[in-house]
PDB file of N, CA and C in Angstrom:
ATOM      1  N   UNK A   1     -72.255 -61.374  51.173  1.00  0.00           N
ATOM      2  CA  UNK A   1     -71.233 -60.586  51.858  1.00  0.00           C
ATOM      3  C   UNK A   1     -70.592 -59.610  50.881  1.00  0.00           C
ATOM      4  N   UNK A   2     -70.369 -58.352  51.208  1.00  0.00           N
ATOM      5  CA  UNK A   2     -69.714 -57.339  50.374  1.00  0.00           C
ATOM      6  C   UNK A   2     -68.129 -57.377  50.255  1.00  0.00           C
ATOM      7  N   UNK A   3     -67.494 -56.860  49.549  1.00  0.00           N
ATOM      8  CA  UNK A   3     -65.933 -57.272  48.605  1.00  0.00           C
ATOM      9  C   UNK A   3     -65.522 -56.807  49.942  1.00  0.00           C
ATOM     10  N   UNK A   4     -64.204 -56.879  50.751  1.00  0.00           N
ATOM     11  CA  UNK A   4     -63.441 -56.516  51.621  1.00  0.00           C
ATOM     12  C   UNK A   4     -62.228 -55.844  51.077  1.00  0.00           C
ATOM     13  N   UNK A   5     -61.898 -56.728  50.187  1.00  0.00           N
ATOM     14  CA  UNK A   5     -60.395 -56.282  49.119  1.00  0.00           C
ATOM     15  C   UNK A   5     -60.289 -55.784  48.149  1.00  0.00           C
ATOM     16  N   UNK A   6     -60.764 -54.126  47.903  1.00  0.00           N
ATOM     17  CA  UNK A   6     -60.972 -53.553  46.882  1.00  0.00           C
ATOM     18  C   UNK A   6     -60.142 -52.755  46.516  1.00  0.00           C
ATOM     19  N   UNK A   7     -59.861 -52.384  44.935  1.00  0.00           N
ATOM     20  CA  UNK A   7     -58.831 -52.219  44.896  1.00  0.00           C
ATOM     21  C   UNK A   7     -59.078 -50.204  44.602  1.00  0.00           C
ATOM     22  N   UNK A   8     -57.770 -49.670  45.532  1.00  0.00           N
ATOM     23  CA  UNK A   8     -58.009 -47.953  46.206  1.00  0.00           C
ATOM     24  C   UNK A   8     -56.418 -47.686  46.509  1.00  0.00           C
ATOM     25  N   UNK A   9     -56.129 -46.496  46.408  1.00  0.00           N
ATOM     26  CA  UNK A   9     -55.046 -45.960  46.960  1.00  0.00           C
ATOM     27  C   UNK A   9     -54.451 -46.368  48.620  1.00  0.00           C
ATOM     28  N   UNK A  10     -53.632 -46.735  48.296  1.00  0.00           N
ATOM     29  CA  UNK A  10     -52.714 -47.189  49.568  1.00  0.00           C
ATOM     30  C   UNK A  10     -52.962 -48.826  49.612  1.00  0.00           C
ATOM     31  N   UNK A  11     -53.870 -49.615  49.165  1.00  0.00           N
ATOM     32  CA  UNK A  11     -53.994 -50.979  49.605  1.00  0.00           C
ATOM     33  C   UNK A  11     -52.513 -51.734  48.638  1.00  0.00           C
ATOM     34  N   UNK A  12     -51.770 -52.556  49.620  1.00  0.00           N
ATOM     35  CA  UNK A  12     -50.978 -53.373  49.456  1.00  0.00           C
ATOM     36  C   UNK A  12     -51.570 -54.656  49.094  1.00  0.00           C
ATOM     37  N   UNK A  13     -50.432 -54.732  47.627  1.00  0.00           N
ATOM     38  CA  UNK A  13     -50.892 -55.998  46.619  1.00  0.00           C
ATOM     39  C   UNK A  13     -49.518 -56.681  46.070  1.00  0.00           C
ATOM     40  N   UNK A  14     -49.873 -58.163  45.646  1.00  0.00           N
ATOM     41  CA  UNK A  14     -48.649 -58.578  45.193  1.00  0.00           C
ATOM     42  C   UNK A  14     -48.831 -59.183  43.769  1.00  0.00           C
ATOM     43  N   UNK A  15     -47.535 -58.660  43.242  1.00  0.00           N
ATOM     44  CA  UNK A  15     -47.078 -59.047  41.766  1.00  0.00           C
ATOM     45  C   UNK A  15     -47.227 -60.829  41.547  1.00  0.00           C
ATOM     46  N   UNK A  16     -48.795 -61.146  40.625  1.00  0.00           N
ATOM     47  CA  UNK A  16     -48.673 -62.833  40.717  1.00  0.00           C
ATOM     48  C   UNK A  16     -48.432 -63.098  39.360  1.00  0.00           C
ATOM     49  N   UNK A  17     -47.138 -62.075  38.429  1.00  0.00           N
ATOM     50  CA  UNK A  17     -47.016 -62.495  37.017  1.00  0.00           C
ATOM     51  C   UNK A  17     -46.059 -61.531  36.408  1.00  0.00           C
ATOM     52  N   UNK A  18     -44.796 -62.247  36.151  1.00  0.00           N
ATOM     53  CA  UNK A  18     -43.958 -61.318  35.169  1.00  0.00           C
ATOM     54  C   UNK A  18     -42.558 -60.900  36.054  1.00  0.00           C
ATOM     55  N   UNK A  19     -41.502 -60.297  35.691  1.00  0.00           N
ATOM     56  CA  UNK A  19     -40.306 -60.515  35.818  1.00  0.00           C
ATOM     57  C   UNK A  19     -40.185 -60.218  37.807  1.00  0.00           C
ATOM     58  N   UNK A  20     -41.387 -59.364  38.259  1.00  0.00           N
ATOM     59  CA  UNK A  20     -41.453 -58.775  39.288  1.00  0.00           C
ATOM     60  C   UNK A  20     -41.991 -59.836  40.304  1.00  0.00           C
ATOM     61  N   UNK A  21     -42.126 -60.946  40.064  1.00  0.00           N
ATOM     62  CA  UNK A  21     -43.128 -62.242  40.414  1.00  0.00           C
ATOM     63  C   UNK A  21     -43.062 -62.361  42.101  1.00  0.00           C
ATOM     64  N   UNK A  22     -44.032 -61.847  43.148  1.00  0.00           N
ATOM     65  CA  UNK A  22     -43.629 -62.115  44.214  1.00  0.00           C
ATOM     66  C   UNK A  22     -43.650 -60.536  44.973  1.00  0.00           C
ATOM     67  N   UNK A  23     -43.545 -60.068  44.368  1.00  0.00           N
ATOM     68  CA  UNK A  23     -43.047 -58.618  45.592  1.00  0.00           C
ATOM     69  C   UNK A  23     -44.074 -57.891  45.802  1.00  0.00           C
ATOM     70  N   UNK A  24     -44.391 -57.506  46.586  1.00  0.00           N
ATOM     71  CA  UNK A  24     -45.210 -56.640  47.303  1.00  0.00           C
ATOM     72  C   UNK A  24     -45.362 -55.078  47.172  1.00  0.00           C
ATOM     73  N   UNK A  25     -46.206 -54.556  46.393  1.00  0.00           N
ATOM     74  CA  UNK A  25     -46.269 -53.078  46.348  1.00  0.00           C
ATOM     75  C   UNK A  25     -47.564 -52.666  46.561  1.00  0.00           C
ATOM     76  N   UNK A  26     -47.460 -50.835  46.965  1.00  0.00           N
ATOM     77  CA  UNK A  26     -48.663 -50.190  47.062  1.00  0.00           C
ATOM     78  C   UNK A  26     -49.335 -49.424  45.883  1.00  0.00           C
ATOM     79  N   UNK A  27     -50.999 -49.592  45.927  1.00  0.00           N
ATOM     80  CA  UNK A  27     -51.226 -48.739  44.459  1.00  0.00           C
ATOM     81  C   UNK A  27     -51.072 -47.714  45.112  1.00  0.00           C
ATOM     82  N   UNK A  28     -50.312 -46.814  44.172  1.00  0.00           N
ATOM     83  CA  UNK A  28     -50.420 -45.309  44.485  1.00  0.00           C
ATOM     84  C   UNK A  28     -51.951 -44.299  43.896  1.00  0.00           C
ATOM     85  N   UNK A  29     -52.178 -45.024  42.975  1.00  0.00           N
ATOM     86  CA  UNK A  29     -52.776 -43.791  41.906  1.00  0.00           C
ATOM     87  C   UNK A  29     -53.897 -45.165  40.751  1.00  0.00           C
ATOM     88  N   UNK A  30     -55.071 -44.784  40.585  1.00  0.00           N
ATOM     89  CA  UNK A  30     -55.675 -45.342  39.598  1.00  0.00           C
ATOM     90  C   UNK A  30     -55.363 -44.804  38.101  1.00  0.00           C
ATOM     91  N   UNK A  31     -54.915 -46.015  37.380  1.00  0.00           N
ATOM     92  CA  UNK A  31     -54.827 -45.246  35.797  1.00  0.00           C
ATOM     93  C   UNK A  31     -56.126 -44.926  35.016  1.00  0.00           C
ATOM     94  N   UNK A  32     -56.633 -46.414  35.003  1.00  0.00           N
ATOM     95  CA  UNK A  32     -58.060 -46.686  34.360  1.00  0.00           C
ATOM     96  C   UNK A  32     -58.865 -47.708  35.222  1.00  0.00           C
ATOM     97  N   UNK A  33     -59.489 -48.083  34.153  1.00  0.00           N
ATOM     98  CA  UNK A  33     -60.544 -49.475  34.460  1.00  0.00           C
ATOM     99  C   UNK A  33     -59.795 -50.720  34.441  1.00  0.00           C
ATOM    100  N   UNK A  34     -58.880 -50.837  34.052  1.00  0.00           N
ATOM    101  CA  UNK A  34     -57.932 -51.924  33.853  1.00  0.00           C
ATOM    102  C   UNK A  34     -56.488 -51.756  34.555  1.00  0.00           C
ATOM    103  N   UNK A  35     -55.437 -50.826  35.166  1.00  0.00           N
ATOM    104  CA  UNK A  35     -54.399 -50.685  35.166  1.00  0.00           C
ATOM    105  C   UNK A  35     -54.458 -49.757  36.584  1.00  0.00           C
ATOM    106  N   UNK A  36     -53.435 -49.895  37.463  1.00  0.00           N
ATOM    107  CA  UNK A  36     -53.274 -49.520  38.870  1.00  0.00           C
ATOM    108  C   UNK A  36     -51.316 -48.662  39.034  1.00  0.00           C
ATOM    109  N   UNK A  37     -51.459 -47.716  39.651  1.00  0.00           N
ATOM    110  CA  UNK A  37     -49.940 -47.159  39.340  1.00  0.00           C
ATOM    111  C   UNK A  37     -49.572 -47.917  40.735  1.00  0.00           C
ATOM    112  N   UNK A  38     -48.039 -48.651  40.487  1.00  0.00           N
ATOM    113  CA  UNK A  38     -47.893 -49.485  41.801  1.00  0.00           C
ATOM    114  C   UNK A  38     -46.945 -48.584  42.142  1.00  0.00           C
ATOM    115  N   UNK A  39     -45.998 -48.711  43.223  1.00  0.00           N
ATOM    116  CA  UNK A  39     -44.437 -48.209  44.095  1.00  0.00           C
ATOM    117  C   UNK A  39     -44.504 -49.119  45.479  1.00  0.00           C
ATOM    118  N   UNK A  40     -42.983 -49.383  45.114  1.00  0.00           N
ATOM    119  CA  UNK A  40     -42.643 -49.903  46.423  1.00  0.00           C
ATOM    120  C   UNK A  40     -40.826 -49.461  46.818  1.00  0.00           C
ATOM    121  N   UNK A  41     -40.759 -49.528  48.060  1.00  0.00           N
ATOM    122  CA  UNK A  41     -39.363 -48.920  48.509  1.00  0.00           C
ATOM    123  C   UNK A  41     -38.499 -49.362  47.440  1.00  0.00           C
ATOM    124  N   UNK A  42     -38.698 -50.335  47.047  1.00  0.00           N
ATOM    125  CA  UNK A  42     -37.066 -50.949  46.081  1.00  0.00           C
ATOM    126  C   UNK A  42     -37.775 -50.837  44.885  1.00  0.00           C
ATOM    127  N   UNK A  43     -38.192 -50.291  44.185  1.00  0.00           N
ATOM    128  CA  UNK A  43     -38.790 -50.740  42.770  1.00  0.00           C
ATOM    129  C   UNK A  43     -39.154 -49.190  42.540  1.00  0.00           C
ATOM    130  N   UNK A  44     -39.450 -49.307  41.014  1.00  0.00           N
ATOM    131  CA  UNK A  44     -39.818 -48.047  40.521  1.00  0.00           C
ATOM    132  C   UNK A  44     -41.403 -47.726  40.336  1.00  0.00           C
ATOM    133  N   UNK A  45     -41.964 -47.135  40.082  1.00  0.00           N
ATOM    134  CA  UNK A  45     -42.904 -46.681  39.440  1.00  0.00           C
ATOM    135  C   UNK A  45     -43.747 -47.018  38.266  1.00  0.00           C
ATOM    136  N   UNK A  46     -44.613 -47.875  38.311  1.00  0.00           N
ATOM    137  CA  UNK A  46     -44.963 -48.255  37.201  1.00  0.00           C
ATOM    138  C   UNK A  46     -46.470 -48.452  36.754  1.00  0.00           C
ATOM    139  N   UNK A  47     -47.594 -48.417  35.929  1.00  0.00           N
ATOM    140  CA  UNK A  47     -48.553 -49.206  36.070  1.00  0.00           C
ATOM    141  C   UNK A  47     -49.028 -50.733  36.187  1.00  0.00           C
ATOM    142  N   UNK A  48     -49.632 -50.973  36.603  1.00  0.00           N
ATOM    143  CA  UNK A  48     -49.392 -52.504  36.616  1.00  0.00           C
ATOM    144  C   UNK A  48     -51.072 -53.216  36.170  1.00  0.00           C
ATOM    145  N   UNK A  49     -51.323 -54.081  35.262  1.00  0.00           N
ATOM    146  CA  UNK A  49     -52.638 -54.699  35.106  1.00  0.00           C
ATOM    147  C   UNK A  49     -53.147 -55.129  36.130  1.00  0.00           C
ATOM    148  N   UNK A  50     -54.741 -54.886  36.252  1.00  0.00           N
ATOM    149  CA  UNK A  50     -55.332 -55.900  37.619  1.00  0.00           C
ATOM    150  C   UNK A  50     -55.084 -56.882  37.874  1.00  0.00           C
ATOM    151  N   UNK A  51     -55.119 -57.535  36.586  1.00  0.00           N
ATOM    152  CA  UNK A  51     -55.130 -59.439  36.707  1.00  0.00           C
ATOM    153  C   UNK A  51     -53.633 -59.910  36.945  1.00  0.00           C
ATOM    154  N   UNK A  52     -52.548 -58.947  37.112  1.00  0.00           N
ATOM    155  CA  UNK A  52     -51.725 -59.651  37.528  1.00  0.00           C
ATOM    156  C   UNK A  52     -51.337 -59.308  38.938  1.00  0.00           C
ATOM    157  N   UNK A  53     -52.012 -58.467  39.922  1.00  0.00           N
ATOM    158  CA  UNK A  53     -52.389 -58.310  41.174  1.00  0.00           C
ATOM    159  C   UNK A  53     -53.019 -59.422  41.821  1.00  0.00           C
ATOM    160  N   UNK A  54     -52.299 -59.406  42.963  1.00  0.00           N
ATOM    161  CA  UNK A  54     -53.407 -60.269  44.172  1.00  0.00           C
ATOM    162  C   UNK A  54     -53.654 -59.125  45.481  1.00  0.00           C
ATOM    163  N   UNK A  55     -54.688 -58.844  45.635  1.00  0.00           N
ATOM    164  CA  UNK A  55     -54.931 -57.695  46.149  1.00  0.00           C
ATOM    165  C   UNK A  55     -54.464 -58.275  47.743  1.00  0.00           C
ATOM    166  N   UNK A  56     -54.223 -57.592  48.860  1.00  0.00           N
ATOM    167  CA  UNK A  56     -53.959 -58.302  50.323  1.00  0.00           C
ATOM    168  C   UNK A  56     -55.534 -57.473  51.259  1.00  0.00           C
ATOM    169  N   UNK A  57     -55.187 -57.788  52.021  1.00  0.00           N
ATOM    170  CA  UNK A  57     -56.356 -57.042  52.993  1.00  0.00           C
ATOM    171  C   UNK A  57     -55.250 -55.839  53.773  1.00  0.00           C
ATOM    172  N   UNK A  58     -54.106 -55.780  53.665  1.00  0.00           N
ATOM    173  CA  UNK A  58     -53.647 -54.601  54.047  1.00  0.00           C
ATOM    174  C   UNK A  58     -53.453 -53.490  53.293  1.00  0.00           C
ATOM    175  N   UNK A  59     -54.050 -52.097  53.938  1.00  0.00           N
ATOM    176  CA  UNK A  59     -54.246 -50.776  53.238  1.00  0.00           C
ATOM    177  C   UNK A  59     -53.173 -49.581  54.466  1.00  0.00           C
ATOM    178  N   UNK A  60     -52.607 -49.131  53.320  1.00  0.00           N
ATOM    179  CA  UNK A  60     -51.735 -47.828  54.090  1.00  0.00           C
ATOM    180  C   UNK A  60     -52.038 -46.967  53.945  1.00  0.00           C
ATOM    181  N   UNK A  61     -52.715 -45.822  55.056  1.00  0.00           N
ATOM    182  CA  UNK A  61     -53.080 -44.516  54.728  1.00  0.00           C
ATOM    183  C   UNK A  61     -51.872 -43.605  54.450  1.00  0.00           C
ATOM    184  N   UNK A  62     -52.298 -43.156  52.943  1.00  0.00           N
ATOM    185  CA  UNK A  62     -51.155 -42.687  52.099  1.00  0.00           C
ATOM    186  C   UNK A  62     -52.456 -41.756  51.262  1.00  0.00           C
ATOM    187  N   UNK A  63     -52.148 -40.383  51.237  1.00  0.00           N
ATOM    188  CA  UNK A  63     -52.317 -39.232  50.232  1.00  0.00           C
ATOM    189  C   UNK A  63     -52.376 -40.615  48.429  1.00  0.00           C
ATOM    190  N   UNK A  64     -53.598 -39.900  47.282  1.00  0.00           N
ATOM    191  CA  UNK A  64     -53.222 -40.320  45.665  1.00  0.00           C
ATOM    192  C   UNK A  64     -51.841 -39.141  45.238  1.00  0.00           C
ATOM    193  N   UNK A  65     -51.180 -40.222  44.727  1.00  0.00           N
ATOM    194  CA  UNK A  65     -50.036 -39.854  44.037  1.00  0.00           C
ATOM    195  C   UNK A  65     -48.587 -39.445  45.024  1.00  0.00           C
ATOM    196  N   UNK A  66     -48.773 -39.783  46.186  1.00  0.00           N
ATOM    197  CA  UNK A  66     -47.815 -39.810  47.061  1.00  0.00           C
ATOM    198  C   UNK A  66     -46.293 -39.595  46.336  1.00  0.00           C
ATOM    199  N   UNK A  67     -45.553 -38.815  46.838  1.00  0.00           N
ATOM    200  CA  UNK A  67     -44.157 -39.059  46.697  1.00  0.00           C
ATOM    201  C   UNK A  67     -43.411 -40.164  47.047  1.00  0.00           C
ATOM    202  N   UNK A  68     -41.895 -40.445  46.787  1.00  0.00           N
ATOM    203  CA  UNK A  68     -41.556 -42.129  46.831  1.00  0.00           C
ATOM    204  C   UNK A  68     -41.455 -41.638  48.571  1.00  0.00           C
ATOM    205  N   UNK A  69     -40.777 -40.422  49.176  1.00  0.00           N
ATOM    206  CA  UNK A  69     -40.238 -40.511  50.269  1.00  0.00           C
ATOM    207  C   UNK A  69     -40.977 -40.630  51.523  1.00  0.00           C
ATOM    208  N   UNK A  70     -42.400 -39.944  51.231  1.00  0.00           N
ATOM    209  CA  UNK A  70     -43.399 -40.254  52.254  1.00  0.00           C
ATOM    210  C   UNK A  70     -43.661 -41.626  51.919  1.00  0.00           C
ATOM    211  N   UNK A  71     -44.169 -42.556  50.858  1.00  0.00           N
ATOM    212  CA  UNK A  71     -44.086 -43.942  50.789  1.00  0.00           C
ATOM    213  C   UNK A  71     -43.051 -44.623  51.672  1.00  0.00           C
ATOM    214  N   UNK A  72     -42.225 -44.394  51.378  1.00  0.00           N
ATOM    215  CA  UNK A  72     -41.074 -45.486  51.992  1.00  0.00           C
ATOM    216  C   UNK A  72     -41.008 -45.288  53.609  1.00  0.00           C
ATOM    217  N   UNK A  73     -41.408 -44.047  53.842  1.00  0.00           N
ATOM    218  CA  UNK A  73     -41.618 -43.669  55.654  1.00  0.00           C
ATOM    219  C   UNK A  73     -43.352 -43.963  55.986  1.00  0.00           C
ATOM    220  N   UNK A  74     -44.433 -44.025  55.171  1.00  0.00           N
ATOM    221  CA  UNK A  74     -45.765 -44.841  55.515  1.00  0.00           C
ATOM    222  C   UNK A  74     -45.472 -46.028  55.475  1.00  0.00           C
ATOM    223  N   UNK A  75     -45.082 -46.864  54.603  1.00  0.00           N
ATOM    224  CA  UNK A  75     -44.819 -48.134  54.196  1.00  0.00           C
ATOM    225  C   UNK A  75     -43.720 -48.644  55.403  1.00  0.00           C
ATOM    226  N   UNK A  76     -42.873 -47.626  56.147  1.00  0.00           N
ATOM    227  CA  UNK A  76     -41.767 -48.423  57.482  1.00  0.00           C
ATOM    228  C   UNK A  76     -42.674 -48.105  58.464  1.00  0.00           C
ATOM    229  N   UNK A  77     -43.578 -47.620  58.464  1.00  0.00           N
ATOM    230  CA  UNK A  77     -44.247 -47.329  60.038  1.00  0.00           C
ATOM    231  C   UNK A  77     -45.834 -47.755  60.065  1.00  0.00           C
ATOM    232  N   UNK A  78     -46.042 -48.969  59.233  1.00  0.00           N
ATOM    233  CA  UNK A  78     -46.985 -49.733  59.140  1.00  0.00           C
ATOM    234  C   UNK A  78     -46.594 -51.436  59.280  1.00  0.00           C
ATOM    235  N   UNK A  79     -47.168 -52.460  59.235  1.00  0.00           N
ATOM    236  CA  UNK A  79     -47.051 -53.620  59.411  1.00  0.00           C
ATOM    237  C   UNK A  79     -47.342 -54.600  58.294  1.00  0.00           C
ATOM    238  N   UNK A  80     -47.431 -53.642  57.259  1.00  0.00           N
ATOM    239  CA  UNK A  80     -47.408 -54.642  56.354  1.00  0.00           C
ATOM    240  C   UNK A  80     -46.781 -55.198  55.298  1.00  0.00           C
ATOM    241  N   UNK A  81     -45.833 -54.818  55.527  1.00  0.00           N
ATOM    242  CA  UNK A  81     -44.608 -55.310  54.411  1.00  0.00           C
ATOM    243  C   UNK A  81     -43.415 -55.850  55.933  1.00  0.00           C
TER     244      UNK A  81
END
């Protein structure tokens, strides 16, 4: 069977390591081979390592590199947060 949960712009993932432990954000933007740019309505901007991602099966169609304000209005008019 082929991967379902891959990791791409707009798919919603959660923080499983470090002060952020638990919360739910979208990748905005790929850094590298290793590192994913996350945002979520309450949080800032940041890169975040793969391995401390748990990827979800929910994806928000969202533009790479989105602004926070279209985020926070894709991210309220979707179902997954």
């Amino acid at each position: 069977m082929p991967y379902t949960r891959l990791v791409e712009v707009g798919r919603v993932a959660m923080i499983n390591y470090g002060k952020d432990y638990g919360k739910l954000v979208v990748i905005v933007d790929i850094v590298d081979g290793s590192r994913a740019l996350c945002d979520a309505p309450g949080m800032t901007r940041k890169p975040i390592y793969y391995k401390r991602l748990a990827i979800t099966e929910f994806k928000i169609d969202i533009p790479r590199a989105v602004d926070k304000k279209d985020l926070v209005s894709a991210v309220g008019s979707s179902k997954a947060f």
